[in-house]
Protein backbone atom coordinates (compact mmCIF):
# COMPACT_ATOMS: atom_id res chain seq x y z
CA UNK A 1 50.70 -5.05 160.85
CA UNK A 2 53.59 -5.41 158.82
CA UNK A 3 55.90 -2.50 157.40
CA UNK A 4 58.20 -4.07 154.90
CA UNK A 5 60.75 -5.26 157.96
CA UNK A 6 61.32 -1.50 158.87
CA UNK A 7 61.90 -1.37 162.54
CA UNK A 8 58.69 0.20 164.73
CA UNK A 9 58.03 2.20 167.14
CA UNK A 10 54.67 2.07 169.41
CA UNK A 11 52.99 4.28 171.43
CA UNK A 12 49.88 3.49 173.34
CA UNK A 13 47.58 3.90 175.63
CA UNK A 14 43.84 2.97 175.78
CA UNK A 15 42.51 5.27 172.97
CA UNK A 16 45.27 5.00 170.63
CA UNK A 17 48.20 2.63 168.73
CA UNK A 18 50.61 5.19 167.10
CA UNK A 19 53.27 3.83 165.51
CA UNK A 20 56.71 5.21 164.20
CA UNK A 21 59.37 4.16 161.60
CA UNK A 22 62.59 5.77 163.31
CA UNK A 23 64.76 4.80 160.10
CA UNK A 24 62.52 6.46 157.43
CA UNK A 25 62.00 9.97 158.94
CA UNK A 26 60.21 9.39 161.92
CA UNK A 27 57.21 8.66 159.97
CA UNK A 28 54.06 8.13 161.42
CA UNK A 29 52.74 5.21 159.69
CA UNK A 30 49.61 4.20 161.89
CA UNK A 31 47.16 5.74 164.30
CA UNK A 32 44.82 3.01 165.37
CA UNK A 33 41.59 4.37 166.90
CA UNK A 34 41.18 1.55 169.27
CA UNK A 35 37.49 1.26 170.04
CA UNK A 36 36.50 1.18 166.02
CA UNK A 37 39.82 -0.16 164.86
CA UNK A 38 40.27 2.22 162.33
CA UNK A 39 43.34 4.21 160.93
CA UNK A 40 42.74 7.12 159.63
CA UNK A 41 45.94 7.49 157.78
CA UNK A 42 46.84 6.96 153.91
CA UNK A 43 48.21 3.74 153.42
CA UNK A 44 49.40 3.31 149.42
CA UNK A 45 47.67 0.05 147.40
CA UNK A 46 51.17 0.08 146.18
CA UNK A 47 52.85 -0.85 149.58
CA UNK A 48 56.51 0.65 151.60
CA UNK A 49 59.14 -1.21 150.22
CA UNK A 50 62.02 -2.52 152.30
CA UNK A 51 64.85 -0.11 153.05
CA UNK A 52 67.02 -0.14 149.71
CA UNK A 53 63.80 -0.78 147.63
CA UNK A 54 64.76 0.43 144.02
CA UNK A 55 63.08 3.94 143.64
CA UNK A 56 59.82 3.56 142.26
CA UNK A 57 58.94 4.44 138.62
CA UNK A 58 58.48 8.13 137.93
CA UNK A 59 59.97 9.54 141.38
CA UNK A 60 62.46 10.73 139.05
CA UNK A 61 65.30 11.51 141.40
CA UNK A 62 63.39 13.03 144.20
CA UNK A 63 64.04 10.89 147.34
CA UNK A 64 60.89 12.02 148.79
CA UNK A 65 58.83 10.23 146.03
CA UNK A 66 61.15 6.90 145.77
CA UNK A 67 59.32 5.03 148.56
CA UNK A 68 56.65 7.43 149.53
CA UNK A 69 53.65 5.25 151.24
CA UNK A 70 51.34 7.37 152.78
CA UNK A 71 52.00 8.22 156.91
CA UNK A 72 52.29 11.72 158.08
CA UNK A 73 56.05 12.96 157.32
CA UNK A 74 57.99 16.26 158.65
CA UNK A 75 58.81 18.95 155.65
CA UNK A 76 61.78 20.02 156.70
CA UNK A 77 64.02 22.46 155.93
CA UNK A 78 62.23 22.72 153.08
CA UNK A 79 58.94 21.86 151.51
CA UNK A 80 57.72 21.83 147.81
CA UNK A 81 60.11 21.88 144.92
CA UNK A 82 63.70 21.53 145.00
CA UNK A 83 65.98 25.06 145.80
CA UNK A 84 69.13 26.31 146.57
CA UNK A 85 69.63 27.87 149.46
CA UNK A 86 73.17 28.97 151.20
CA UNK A 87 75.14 27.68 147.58
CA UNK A 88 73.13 24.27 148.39
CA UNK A 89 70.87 22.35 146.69
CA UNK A 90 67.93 21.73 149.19
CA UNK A 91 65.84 18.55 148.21
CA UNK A 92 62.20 18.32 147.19
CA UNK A 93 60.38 18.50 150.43
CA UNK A 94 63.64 18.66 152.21
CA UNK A 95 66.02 16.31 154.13
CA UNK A 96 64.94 14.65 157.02
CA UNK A 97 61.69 12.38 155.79
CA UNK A 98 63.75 10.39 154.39
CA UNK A 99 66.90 9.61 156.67
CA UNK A 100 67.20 7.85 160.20
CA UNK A 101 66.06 9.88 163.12
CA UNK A 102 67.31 8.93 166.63
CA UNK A 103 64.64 8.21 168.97
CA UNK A 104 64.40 6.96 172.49
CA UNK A 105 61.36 6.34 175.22
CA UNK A 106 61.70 9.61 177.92
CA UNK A 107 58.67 7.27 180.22
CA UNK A 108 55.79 7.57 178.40
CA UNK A 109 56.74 10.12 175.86
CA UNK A 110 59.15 9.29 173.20
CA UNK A 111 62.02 11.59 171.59
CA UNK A 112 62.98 11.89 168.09
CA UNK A 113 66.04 14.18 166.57
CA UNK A 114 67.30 14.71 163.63
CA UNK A 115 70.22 17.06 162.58
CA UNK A 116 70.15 18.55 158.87
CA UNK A 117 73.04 17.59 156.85
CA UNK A 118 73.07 21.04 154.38
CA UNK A 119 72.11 23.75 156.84
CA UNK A 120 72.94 23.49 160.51
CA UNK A 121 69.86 22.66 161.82
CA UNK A 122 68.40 20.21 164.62
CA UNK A 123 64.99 19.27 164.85
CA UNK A 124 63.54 17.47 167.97
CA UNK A 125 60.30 15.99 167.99
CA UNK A 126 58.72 14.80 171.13
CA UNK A 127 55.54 12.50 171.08
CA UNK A 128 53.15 11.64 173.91
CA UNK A 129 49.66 10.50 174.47
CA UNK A 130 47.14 12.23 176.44
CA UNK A 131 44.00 10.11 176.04
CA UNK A 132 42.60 10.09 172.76
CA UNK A 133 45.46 12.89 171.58
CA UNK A 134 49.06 12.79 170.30
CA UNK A 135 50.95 15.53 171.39
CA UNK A 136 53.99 16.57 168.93
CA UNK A 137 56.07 18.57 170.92
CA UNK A 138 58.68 19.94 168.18
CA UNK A 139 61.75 22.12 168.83
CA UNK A 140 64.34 23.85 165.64
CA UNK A 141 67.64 24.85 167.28
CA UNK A 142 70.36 26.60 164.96
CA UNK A 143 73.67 24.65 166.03
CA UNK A 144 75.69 27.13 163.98
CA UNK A 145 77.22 30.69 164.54
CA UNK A 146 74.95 32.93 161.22
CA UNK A 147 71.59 33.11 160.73
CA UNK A 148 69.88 29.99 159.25
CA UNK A 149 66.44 30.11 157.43
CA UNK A 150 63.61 27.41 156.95
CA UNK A 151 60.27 26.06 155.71
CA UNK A 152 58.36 23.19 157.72
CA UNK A 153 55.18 21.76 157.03
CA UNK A 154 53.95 18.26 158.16
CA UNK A 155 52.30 16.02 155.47
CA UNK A 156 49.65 14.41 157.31
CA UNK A 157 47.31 12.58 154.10
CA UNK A 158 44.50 10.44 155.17
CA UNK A 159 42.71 7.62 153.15
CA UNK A 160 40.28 4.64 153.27
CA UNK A 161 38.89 3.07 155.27
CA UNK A 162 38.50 6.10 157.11
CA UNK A 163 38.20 8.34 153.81
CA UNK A 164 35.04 7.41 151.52
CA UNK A 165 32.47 9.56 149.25
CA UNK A 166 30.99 11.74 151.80
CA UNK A 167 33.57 12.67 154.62
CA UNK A 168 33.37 16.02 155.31
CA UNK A 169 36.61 18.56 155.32
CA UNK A 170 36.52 21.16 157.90
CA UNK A 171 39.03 23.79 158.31
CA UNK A 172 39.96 27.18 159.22
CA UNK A 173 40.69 28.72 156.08
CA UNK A 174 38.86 31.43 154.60
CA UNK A 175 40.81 31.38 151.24
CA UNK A 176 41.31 28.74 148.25
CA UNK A 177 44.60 29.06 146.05
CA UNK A 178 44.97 26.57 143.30
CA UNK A 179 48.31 25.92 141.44
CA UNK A 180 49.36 27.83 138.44
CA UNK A 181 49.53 24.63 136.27
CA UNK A 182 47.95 20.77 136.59
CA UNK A 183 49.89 18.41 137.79
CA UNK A 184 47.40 15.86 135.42
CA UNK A 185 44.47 16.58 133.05
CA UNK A 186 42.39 15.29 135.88
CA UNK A 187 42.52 18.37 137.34
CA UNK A 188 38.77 19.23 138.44
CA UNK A 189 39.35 23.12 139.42
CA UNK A 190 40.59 25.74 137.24
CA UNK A 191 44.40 26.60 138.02
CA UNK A 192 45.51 29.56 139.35
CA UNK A 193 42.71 30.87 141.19
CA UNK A 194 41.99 32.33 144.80
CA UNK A 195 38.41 32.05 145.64
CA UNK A 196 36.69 31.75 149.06
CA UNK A 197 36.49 28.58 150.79
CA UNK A 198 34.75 26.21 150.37
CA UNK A 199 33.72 27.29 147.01
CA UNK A 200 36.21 26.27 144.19
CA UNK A 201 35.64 27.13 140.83
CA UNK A 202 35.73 24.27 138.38
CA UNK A 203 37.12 23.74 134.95
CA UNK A 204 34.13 22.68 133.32
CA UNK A 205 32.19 25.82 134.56
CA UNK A 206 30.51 25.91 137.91
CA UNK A 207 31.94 25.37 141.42
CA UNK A 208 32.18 22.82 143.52
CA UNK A 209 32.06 22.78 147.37
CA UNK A 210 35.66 21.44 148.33
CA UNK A 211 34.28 20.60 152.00
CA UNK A 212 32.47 17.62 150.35
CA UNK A 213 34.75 14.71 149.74
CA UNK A 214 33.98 12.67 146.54
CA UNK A 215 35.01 9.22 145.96
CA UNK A 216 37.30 7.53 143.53
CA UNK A 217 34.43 7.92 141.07
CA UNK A 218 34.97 11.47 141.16
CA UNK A 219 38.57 10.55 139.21
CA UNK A 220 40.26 13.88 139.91
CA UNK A 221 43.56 15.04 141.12
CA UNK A 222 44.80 18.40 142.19
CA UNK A 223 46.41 20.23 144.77
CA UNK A 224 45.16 22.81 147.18
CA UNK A 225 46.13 25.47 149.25
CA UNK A 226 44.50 27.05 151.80
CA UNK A 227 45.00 30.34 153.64
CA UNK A 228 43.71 33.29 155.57
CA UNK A 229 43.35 31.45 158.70
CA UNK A 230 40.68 31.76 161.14
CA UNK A 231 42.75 29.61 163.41
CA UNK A 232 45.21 26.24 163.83
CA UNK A 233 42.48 23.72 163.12
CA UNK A 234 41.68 20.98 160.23
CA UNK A 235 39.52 18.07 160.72
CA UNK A 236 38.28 15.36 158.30
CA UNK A 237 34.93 14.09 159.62
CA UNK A 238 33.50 10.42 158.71
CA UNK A 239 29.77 10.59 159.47
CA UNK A 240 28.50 7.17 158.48
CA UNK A 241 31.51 5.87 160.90
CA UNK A 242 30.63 8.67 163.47
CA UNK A 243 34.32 9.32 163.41
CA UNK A 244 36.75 12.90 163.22
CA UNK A 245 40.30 12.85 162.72
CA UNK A 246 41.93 16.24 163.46
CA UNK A 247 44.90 19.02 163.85
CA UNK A 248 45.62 21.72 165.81
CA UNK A 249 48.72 24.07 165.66
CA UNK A 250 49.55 27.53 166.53
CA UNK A 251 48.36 29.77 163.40
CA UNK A 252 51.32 31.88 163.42
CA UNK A 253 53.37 29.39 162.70
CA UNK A 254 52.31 27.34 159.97
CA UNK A 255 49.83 29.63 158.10
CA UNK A 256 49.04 27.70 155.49
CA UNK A 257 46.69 24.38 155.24
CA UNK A 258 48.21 22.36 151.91
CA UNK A 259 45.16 19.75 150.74
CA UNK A 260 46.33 16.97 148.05
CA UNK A 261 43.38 15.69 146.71
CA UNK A 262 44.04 12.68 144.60
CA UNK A 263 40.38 11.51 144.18
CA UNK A 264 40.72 8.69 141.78
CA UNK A 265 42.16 10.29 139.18
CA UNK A 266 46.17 10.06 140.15
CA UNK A 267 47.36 8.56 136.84
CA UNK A 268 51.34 9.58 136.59
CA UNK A 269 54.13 7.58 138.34
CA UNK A 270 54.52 7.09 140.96
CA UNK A 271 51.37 8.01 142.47
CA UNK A 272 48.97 6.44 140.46
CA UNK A 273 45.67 5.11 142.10
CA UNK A 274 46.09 6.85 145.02
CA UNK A 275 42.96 7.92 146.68
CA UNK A 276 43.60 10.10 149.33
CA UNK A 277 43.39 13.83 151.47
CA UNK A 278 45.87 15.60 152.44
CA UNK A 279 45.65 17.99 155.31
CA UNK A 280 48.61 19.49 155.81
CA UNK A 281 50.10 22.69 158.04
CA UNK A 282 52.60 24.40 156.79
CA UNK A 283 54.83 27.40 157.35
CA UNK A 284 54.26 28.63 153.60
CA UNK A 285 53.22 27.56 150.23
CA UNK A 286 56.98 28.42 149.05
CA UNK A 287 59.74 26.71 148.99
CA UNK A 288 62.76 27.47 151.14
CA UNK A 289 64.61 29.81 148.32
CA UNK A 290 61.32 31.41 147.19
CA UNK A 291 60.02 32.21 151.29
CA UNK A 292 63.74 33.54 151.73
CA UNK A 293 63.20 35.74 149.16
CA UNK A 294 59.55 36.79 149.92
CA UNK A 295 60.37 37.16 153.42
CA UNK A 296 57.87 34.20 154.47
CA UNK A 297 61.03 31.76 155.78
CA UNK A 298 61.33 31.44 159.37
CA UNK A 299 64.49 32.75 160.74
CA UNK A 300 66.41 31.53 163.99
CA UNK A 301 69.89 33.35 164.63
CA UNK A 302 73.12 30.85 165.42
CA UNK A 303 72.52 29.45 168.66
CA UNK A 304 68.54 30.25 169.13
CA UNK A 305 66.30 27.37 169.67
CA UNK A 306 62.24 27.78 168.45
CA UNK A 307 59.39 25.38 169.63
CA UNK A 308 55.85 24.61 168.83
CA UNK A 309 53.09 22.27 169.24
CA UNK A 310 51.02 20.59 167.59
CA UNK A 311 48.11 17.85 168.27
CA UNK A 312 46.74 14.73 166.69
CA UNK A 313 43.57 13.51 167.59
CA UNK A 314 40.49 10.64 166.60
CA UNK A 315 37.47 10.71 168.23
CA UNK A 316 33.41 9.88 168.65
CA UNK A 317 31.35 12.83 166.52
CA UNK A 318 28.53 13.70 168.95
């Protein structure tokens, strides 16, 4: 498996082949289920180009976007559109996706850090194995001497093979929130609207039951976001594979579940014919300016450390 001469990272054991790209944020770029061989994670038609790539058409200056290829990135400090925060200009689903991490192997584990270059922030992710389970063992310290504020999510999107007309999405959410405005005129639910899951109300009139995945067919695109957790738990379930790939994290931290849903109908640049689903934990549906603001940032004073887990796994529906 080749990605684009970026250097890699595996870890494995006899469940699982999960492998990292230090250089471009610590992405996780595979997670081989080894008895089916299947990955359940997005992997672009359009490919990762090689480090220096010219930014891709339409990514319009947001780094994120200039050589996004699917994988499960780290939001971090921010996530969603581009703020300012502390007289800087915080990027579009923040800094470090998209810069070098250092990692190295601690026996079987392996430990990845990253230091924010516009707030003084260092975030340490360690990874491990424990059978068919990857263990993200994630710590924020505050390196400075004042108060320093942030928004994390992780942007976990799965795709085929895995993903295919009739998955099933399960989740803890008891709440649907749709964005104010499309993103394209694909859009298949009516903006702006909190309903109960799984229940979305749809712009032709109607609803539809958002724990049904469609296929490409379905040509739609639009973004999700779900809330009033029940719990730290998402799973996307393959029953024609007999196959579940799923989350857990601790509720109180990342409160919200973000779900892209680019079901064949991803026209604009430079995500066009993506098919994919994204299930995604995050801290809030804000940005790092508007959470500030709203009170919804987390906070850690100069010096304080913060740590959570969370857990990756793929296995056998029974």
């Amino acid at each position: 498996m080749s990605f684009s001469g970026w250097a890699e990272l595996v870890l494995e054991n006899e469940e699982l082949r999960v492998t990292i790209l230090p250089d471009k944020g610590a992405d996780i770029v595979g997670f081989e289920h080894k008895a089916s061989g299947i990955d359940p994670l997005f992997r672009a038609p359009w490919g990762l180009g090689p480090a220096g790539s010219e930014p891709r058409a339409g990514s319009d200056g947001l780094a994120f976007l200039e050589n996004y290829a699917g994988g499960w990135q780290e939001l971090f400090p921010n996530a969603g559109d581009p703020c300012t925060y502390g007289g800087e200009t915080i990027p579009f689903h923040g800094e470090v996706a998209t810069v070098p991490w250092g990692c190295e192997p601690l026996g079987d584990a392996l430990r990845c850090t990253v230091r924010c270059r516009l707030v003084p922030l260092r975030l340490t992710r360690t990874m491990r194995l424990e059978e068919r389970t990857l263990v993200l063992e994630e710590t924020v310290e505050n390196e400075g001497s004042k108060p320093a504020q942030f928004v994390w999510g992780h942007h976990c999107v799965v795709g085929p093979p895995f993903l295919e007309r009739g998955c099933k999405l399960r989740v803890a959410a008891r709440t649907i929130e749709t964005i104010p405005e499309m993103w394209e005129d694909t859009a298949r639910l009516e903006p702006a609207q909190r309903s109960s899951w799984p229940n979305g109300r749809l712009r032709s009139g109607g609803e539809a039951d958002l724990s049904e995945v469609p296929g490409p067919e379905a040509g739609s695109h639009d973004d999700v976001y779900l809330t009033d957790l029940a719990g730290g738990w998402a799973s996307v379930e393959n029953p024609r594979l007999g196959l579940r790939f799923g989350l857990t994290w601790d509720p109180d931290v990342f409160r919200w579940i973000v779900s892209w849903q680019p079901y064949g109908g991803a026209h604009a640049m430079p995500l066009a014919r993506a098919y994919a689903l994204g299930v995604e934990p995050w801290v809030t549906r804000r940005n790092l300016e508007e959470a500030a603001a709203a009170g919804e940032a987390l906070n850690l004073d100069g010096g304080e450390s913060f740590g959570t887990i969370l857990r990756a796994t793929m296995e056998e529906l029974v």
